[in-house]
ModelCIF file with pLDDT and N, C-alpha, C, O atoms, coordinates in Angstrom:
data_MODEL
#
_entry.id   MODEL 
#
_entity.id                         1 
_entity.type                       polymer 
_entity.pdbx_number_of_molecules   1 
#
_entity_poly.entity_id                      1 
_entity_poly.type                           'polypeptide(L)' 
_entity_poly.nstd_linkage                   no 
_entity_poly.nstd_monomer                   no 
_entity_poly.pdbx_seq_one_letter_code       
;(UNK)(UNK)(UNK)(UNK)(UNK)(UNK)(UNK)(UNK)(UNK)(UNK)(UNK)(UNK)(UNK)(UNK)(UNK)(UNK)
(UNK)(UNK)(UNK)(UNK)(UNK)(UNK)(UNK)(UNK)(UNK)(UNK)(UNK)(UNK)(UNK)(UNK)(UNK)(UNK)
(UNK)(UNK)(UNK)(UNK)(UNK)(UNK)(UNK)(UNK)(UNK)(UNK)(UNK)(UNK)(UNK)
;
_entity_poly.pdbx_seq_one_letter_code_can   XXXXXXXXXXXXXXXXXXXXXXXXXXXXXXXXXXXXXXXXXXXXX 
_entity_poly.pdbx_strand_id                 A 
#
loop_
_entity_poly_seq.entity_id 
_entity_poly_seq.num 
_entity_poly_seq.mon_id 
_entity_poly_seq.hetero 
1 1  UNK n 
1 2  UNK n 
1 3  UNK n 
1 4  UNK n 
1 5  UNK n 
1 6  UNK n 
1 7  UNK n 
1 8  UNK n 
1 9  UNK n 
1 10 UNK n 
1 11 UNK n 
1 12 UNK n 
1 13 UNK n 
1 14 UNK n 
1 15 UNK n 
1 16 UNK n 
1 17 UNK n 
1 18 UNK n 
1 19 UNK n 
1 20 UNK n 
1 21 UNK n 
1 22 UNK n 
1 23 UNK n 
1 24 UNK n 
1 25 UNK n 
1 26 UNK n 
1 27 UNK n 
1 28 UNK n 
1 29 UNK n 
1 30 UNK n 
1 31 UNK n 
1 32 UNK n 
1 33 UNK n 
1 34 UNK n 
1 35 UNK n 
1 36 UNK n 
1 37 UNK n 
1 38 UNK n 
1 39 UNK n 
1 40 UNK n 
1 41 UNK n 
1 42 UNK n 
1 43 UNK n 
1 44 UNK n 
1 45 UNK n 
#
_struct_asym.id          A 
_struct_asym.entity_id   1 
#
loop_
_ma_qa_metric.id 
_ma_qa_metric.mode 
_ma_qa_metric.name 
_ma_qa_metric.software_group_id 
_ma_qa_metric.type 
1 global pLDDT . pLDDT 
2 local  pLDDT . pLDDT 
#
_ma_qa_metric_global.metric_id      1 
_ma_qa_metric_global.metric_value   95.64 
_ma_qa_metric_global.model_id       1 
_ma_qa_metric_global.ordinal_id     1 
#
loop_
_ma_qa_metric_local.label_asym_id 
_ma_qa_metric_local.label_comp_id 
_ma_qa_metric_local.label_seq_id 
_ma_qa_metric_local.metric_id 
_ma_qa_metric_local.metric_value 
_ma_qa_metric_local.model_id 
_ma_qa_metric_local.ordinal_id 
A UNK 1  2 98.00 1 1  
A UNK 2  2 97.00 1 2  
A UNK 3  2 97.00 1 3  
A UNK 4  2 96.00 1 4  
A UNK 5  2 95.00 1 5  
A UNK 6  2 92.00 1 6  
A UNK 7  2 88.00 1 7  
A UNK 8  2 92.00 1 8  
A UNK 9  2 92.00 1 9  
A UNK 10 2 92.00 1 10 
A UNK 11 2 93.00 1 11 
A UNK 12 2 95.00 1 12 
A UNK 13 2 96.00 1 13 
A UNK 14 2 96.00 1 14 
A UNK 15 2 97.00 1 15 
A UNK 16 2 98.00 1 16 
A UNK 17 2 98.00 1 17 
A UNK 18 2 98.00 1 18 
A UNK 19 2 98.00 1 19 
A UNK 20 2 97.00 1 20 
A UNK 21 2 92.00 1 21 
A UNK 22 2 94.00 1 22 
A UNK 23 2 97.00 1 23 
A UNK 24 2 97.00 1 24 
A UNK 25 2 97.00 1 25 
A UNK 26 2 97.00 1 26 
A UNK 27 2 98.00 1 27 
A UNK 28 2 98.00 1 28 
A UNK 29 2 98.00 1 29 
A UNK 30 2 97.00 1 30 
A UNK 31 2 96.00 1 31 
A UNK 32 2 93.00 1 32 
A UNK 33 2 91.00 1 33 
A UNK 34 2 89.00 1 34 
A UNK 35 2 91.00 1 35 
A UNK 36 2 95.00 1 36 
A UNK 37 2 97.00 1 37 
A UNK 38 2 97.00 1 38 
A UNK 39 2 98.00 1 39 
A UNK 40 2 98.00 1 40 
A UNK 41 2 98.00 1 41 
A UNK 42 2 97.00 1 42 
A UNK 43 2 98.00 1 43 
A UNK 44 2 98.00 1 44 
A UNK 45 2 98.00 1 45 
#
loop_
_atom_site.group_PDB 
_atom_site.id 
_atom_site.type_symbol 
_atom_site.label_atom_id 
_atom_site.label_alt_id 
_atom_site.label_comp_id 
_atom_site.label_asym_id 
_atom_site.label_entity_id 
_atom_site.label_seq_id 
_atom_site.pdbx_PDB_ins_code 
_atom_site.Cartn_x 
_atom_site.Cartn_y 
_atom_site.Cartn_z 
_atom_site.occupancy 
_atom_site.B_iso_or_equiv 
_atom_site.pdbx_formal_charge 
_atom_site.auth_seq_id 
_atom_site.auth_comp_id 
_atom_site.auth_asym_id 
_atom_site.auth_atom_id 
_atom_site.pdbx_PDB_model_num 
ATOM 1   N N  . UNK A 1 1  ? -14.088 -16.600 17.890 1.00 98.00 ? 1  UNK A N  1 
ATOM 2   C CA . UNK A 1 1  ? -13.615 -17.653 17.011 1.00 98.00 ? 1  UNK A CA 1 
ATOM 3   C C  . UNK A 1 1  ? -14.555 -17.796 15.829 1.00 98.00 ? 1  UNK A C  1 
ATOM 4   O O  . UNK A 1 1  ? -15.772 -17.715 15.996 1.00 98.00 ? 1  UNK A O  1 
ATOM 5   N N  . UNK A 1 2  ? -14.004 -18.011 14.618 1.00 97.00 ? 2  UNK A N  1 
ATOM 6   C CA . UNK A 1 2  ? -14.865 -18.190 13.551 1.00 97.00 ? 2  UNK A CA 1 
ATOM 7   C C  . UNK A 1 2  ? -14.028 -19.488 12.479 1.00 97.00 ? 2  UNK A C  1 
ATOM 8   O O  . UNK A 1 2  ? -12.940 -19.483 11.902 1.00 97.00 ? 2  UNK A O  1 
ATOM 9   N N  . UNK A 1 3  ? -15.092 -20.476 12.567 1.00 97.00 ? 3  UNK A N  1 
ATOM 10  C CA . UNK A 1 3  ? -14.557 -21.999 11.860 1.00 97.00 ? 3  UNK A CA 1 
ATOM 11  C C  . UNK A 1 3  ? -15.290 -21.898 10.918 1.00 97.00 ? 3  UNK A C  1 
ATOM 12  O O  . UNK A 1 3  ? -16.393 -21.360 11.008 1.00 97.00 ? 3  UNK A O  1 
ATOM 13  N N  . UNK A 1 4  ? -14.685 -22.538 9.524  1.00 96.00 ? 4  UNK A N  1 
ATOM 14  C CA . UNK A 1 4  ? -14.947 -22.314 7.882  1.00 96.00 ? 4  UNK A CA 1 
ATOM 15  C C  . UNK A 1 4  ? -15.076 -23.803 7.948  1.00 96.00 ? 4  UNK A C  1 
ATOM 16  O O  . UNK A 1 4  ? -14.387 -24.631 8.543  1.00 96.00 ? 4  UNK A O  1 
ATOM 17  N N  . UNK A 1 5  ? -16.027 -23.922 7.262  1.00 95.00 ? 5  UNK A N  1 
ATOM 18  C CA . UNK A 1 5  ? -16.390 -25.393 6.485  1.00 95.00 ? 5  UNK A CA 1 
ATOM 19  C C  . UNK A 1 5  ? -16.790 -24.965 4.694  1.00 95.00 ? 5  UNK A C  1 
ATOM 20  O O  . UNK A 1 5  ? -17.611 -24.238 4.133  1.00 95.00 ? 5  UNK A O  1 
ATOM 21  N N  . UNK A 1 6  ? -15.484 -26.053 4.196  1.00 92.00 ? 6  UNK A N  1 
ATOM 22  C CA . UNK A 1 6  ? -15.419 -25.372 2.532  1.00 92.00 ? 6  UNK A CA 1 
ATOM 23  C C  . UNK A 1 6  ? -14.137 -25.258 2.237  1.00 92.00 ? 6  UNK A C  1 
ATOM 24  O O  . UNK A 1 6  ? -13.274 -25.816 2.914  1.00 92.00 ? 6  UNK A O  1 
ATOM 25  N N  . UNK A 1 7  ? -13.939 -24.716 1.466  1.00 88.00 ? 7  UNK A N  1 
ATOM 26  C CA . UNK A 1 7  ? -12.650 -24.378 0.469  1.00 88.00 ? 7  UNK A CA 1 
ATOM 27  C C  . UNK A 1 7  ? -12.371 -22.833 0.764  1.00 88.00 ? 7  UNK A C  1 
ATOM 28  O O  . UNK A 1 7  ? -12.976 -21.819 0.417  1.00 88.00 ? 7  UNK A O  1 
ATOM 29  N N  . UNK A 1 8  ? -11.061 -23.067 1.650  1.00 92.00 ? 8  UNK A N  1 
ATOM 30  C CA . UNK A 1 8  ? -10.463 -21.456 2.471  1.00 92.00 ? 8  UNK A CA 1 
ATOM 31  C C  . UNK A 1 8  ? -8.895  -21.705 1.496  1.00 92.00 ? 8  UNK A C  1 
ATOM 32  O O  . UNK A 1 8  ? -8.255  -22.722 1.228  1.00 92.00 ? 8  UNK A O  1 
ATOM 33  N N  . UNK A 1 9  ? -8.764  -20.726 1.273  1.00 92.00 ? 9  UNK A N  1 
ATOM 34  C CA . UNK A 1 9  ? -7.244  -19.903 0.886  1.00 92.00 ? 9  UNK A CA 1 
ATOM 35  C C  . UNK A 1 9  ? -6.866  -19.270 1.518  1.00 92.00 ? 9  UNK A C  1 
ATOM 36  O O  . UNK A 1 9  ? -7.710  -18.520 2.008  1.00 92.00 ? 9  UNK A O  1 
ATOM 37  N N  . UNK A 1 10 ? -5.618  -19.091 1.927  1.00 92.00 ? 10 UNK A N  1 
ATOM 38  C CA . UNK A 1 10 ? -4.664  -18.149 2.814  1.00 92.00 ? 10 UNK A CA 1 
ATOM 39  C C  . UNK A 1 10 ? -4.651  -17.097 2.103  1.00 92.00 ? 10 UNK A C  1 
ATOM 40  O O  . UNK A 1 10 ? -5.151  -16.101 2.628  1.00 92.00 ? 10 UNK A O  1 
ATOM 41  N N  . UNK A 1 11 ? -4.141  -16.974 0.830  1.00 93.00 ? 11 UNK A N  1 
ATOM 42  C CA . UNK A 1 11 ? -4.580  -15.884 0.006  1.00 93.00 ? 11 UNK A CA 1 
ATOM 43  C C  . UNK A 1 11 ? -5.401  -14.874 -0.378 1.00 93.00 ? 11 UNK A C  1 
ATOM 44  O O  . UNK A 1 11 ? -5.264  -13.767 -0.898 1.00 93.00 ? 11 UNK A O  1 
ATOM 45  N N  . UNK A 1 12 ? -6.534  -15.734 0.127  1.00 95.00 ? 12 UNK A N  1 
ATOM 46  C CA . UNK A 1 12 ? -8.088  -14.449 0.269  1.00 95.00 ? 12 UNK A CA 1 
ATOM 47  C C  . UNK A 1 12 ? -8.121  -14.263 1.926  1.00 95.00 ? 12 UNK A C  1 
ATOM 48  O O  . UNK A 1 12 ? -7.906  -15.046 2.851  1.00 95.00 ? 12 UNK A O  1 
ATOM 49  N N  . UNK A 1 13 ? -8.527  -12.728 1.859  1.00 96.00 ? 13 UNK A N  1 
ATOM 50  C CA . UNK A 1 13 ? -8.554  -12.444 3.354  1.00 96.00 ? 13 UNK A CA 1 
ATOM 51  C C  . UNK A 1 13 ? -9.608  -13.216 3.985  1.00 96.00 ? 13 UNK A C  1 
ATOM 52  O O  . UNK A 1 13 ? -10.336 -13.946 3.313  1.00 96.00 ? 13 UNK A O  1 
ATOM 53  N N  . UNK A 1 14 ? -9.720  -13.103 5.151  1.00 96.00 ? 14 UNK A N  1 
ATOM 54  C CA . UNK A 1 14 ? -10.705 -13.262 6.140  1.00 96.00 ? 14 UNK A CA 1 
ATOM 55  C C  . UNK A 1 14 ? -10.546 -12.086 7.184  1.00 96.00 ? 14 UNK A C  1 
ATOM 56  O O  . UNK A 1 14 ? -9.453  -11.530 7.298  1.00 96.00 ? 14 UNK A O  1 
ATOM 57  N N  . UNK A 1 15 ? -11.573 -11.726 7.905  1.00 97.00 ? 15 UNK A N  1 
ATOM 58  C CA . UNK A 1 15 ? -12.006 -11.197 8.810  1.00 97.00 ? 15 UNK A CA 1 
ATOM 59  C C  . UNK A 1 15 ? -12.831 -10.579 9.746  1.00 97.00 ? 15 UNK A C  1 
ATOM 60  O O  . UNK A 1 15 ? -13.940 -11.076 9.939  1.00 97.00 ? 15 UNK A O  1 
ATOM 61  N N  . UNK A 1 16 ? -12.493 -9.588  10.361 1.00 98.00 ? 16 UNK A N  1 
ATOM 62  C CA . UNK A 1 16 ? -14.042 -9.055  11.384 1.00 98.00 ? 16 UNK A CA 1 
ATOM 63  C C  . UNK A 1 16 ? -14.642 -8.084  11.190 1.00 98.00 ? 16 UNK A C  1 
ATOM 64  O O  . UNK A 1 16 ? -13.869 -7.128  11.138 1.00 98.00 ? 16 UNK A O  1 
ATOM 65  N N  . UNK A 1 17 ? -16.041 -7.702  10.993 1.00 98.00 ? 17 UNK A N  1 
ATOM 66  C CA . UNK A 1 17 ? -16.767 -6.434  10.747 1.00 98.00 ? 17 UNK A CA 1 
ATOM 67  C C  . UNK A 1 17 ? -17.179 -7.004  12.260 1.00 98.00 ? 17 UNK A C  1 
ATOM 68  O O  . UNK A 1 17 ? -16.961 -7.993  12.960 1.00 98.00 ? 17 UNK A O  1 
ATOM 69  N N  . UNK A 1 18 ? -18.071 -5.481  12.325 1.00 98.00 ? 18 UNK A N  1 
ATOM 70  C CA . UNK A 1 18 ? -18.984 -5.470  13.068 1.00 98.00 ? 18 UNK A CA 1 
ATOM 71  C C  . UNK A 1 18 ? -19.987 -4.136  13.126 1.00 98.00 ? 18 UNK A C  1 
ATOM 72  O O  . UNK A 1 18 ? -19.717 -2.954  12.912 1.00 98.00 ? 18 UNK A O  1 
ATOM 73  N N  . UNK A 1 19 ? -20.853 -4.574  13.381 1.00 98.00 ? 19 UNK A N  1 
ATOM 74  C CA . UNK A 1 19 ? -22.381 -3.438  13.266 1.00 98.00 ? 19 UNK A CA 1 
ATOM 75  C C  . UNK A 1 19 ? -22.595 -2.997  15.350 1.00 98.00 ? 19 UNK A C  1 
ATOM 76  O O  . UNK A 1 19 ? -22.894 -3.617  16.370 1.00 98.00 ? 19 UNK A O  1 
ATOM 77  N N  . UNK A 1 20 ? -22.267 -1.790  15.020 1.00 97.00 ? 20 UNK A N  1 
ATOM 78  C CA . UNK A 1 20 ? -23.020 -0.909  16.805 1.00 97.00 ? 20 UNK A CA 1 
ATOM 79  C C  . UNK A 1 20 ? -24.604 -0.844  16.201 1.00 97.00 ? 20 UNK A C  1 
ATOM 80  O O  . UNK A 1 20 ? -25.093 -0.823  15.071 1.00 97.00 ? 20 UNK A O  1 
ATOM 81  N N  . UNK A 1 21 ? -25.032 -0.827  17.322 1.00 92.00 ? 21 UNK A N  1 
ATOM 82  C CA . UNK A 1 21 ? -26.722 -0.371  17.276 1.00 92.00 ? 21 UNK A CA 1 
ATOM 83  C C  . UNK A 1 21 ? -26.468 0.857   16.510 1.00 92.00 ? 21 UNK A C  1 
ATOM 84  O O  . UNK A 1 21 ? -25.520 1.632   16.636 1.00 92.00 ? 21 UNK A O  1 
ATOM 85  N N  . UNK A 1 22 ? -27.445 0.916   15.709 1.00 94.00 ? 22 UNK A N  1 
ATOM 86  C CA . UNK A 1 22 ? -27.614 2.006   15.162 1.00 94.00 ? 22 UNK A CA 1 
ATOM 87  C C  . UNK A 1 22 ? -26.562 2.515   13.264 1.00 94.00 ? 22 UNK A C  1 
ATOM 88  O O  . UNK A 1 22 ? -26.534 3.184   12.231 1.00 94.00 ? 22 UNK A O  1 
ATOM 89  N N  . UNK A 1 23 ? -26.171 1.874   13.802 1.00 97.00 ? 23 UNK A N  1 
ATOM 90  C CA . UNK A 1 23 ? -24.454 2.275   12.145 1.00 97.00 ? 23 UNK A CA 1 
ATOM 91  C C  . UNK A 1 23 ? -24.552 1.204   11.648 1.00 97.00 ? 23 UNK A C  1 
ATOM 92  O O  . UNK A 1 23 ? -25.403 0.338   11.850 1.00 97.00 ? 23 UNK A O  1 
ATOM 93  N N  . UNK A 1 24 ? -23.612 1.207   10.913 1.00 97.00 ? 24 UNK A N  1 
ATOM 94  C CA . UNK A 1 24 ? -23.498 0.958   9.749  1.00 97.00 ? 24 UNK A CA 1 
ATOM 95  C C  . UNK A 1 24 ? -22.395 -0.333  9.778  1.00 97.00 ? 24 UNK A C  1 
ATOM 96  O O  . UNK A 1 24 ? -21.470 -0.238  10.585 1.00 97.00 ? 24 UNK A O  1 
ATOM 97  N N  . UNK A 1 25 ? -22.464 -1.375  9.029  1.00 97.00 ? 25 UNK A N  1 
ATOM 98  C CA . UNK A 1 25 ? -21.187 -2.697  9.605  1.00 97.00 ? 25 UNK A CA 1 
ATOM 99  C C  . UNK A 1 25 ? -19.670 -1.992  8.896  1.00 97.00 ? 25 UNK A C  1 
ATOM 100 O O  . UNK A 1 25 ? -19.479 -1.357  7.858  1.00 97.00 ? 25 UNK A O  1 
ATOM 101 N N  . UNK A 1 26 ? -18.982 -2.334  9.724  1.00 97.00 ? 26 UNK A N  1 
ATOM 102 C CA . UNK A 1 26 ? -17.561 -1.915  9.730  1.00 97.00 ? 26 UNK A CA 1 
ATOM 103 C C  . UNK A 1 26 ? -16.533 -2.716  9.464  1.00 97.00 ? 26 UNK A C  1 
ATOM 104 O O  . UNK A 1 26 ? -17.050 -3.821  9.624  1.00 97.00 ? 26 UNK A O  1 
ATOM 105 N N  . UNK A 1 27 ? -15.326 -2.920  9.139  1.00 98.00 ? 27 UNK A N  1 
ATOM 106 C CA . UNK A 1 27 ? -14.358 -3.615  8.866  1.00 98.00 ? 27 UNK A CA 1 
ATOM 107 C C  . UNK A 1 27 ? -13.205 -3.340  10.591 1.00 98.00 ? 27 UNK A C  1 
ATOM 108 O O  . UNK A 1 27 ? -12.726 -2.348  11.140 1.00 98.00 ? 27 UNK A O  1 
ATOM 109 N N  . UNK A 1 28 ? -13.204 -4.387  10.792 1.00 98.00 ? 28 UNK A N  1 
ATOM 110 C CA . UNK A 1 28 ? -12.877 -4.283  12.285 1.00 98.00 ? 28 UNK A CA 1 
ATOM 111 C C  . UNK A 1 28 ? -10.928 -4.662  12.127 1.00 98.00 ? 28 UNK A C  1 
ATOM 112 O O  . UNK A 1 28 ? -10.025 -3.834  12.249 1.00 98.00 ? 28 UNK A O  1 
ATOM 113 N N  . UNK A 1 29 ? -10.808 -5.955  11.870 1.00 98.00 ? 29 UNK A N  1 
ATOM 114 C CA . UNK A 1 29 ? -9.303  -6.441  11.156 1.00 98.00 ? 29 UNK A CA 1 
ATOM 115 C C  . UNK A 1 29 ? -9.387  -7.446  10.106 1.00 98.00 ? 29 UNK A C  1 
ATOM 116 O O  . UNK A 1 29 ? -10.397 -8.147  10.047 1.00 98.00 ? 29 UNK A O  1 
ATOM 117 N N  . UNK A 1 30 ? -8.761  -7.543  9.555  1.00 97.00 ? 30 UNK A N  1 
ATOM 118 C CA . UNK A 1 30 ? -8.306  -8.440  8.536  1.00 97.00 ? 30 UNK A CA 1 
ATOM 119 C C  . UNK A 1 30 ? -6.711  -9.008  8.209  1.00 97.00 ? 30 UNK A C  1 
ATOM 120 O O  . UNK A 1 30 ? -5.667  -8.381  8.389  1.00 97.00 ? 30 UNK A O  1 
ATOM 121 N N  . UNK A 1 31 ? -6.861  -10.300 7.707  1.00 96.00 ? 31 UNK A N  1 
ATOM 122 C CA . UNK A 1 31 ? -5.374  -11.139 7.425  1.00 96.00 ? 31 UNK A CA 1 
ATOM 123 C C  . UNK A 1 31 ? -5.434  -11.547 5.966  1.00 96.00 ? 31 UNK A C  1 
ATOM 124 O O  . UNK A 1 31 ? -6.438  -11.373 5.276  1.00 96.00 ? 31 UNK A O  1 
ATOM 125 N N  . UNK A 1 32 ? -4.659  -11.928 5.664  1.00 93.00 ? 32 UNK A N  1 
ATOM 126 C CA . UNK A 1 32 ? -4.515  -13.141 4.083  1.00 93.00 ? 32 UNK A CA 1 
ATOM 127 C C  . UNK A 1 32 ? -2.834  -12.754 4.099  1.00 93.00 ? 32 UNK A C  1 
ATOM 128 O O  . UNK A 1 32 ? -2.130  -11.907 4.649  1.00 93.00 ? 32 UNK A O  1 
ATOM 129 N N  . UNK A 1 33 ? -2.658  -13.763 3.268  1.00 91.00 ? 33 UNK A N  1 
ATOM 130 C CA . UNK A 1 33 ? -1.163  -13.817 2.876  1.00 91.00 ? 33 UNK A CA 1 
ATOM 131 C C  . UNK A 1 33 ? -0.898  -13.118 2.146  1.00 91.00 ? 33 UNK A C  1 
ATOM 132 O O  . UNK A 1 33 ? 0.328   -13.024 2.091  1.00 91.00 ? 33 UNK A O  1 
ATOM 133 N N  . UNK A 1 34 ? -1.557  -12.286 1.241  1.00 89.00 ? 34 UNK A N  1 
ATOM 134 C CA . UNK A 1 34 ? -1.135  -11.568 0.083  1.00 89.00 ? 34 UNK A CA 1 
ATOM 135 C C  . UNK A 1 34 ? -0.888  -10.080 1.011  1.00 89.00 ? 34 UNK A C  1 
ATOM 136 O O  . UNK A 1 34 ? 0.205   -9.516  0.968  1.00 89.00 ? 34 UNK A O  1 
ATOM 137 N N  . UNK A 1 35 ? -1.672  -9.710  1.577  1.00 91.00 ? 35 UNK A N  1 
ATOM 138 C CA . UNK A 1 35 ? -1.581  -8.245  2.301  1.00 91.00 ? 35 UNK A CA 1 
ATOM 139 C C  . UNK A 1 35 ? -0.887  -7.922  3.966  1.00 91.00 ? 35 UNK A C  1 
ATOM 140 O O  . UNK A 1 35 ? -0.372  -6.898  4.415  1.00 91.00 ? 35 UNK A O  1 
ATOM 141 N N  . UNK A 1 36 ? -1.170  -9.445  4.683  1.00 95.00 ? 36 UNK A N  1 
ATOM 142 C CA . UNK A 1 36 ? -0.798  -9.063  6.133  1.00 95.00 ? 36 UNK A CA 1 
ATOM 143 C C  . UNK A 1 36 ? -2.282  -8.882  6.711  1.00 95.00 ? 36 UNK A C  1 
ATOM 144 O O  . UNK A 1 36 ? -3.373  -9.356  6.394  1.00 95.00 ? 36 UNK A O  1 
ATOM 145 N N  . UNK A 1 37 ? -1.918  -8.136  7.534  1.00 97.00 ? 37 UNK A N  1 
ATOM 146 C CA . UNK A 1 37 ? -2.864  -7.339  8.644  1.00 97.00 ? 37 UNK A CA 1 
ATOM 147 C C  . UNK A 1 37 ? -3.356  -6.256  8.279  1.00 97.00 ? 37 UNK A C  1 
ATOM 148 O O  . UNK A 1 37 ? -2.789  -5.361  7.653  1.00 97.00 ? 37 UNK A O  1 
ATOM 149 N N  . UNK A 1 38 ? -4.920  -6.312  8.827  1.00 97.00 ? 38 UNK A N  1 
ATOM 150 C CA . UNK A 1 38 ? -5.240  -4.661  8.836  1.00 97.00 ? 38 UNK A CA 1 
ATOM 151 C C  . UNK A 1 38 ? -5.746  -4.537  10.246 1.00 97.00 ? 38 UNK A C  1 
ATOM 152 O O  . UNK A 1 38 ? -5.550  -5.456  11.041 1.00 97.00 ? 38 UNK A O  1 
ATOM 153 N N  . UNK A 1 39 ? -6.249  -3.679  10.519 1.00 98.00 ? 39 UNK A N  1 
ATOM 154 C CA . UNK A 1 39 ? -6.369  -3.249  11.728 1.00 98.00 ? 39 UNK A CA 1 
ATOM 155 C C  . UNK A 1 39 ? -7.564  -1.797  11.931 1.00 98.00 ? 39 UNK A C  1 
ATOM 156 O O  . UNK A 1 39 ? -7.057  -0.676  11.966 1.00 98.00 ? 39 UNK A O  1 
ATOM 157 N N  . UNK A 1 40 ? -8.851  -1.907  12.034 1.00 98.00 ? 40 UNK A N  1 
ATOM 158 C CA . UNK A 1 40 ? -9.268  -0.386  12.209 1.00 98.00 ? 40 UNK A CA 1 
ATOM 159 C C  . UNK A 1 40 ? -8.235  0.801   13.200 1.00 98.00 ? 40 UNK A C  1 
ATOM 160 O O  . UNK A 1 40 ? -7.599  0.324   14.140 1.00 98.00 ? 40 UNK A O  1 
ATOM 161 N N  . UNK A 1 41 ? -8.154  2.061   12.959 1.00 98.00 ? 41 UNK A N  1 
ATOM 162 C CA . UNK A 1 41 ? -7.389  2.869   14.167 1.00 98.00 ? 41 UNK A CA 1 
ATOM 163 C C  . UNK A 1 41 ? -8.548  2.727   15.654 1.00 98.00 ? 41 UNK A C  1 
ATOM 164 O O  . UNK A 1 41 ? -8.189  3.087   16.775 1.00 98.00 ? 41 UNK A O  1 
ATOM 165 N N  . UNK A 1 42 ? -9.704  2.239   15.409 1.00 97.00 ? 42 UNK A N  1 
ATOM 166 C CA . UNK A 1 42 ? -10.168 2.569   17.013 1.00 97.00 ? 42 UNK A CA 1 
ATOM 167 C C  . UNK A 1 42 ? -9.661  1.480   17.233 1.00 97.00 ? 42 UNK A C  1 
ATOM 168 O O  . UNK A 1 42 ? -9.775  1.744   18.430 1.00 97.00 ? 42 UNK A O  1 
ATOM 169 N N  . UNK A 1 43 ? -8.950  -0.051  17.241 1.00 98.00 ? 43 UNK A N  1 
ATOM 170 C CA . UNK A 1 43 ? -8.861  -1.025  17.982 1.00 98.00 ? 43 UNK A CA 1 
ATOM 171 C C  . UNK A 1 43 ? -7.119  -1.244  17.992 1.00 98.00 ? 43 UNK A C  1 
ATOM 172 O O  . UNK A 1 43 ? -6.487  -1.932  18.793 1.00 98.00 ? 43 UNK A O  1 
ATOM 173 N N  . UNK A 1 44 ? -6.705  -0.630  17.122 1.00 98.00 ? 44 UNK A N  1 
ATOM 174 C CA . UNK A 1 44 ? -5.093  -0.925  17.110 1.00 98.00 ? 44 UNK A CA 1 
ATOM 175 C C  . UNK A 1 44 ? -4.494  -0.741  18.253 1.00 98.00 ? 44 UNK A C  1 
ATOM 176 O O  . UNK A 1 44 ? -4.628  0.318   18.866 1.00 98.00 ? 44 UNK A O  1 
ATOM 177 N N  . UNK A 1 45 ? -3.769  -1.716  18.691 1.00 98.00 ? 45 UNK A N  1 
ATOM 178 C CA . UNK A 1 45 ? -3.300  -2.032  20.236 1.00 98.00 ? 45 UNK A CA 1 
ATOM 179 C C  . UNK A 1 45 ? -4.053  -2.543  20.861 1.00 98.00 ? 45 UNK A C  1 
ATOM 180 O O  . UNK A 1 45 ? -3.798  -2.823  22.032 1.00 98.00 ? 45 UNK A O  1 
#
């Protein structure tokens, strides 16, 4: 879970990275109203 305190738009994305030991931070999924969903291919489904 991740709660915003501030001024959020549906319009600008939000979403999840994440860093493994060792690499590099990643773009995990993302939403906003303008685009939908994204989804990395290792987590889709």
């Amino acid at each position: 879970s991740c709660v915003a305190s501030g001024t959020i738009s549906s319009f600008y994305p939000m979403g999840w990275y994440r860093q493994p030991p060792g690499k590099e931070r990643e773009l995990v999924a993302s939403v906003s109203s303008l685009r939908g969903t994204y989804y990395a291919d290792s987590v889709k489904g």
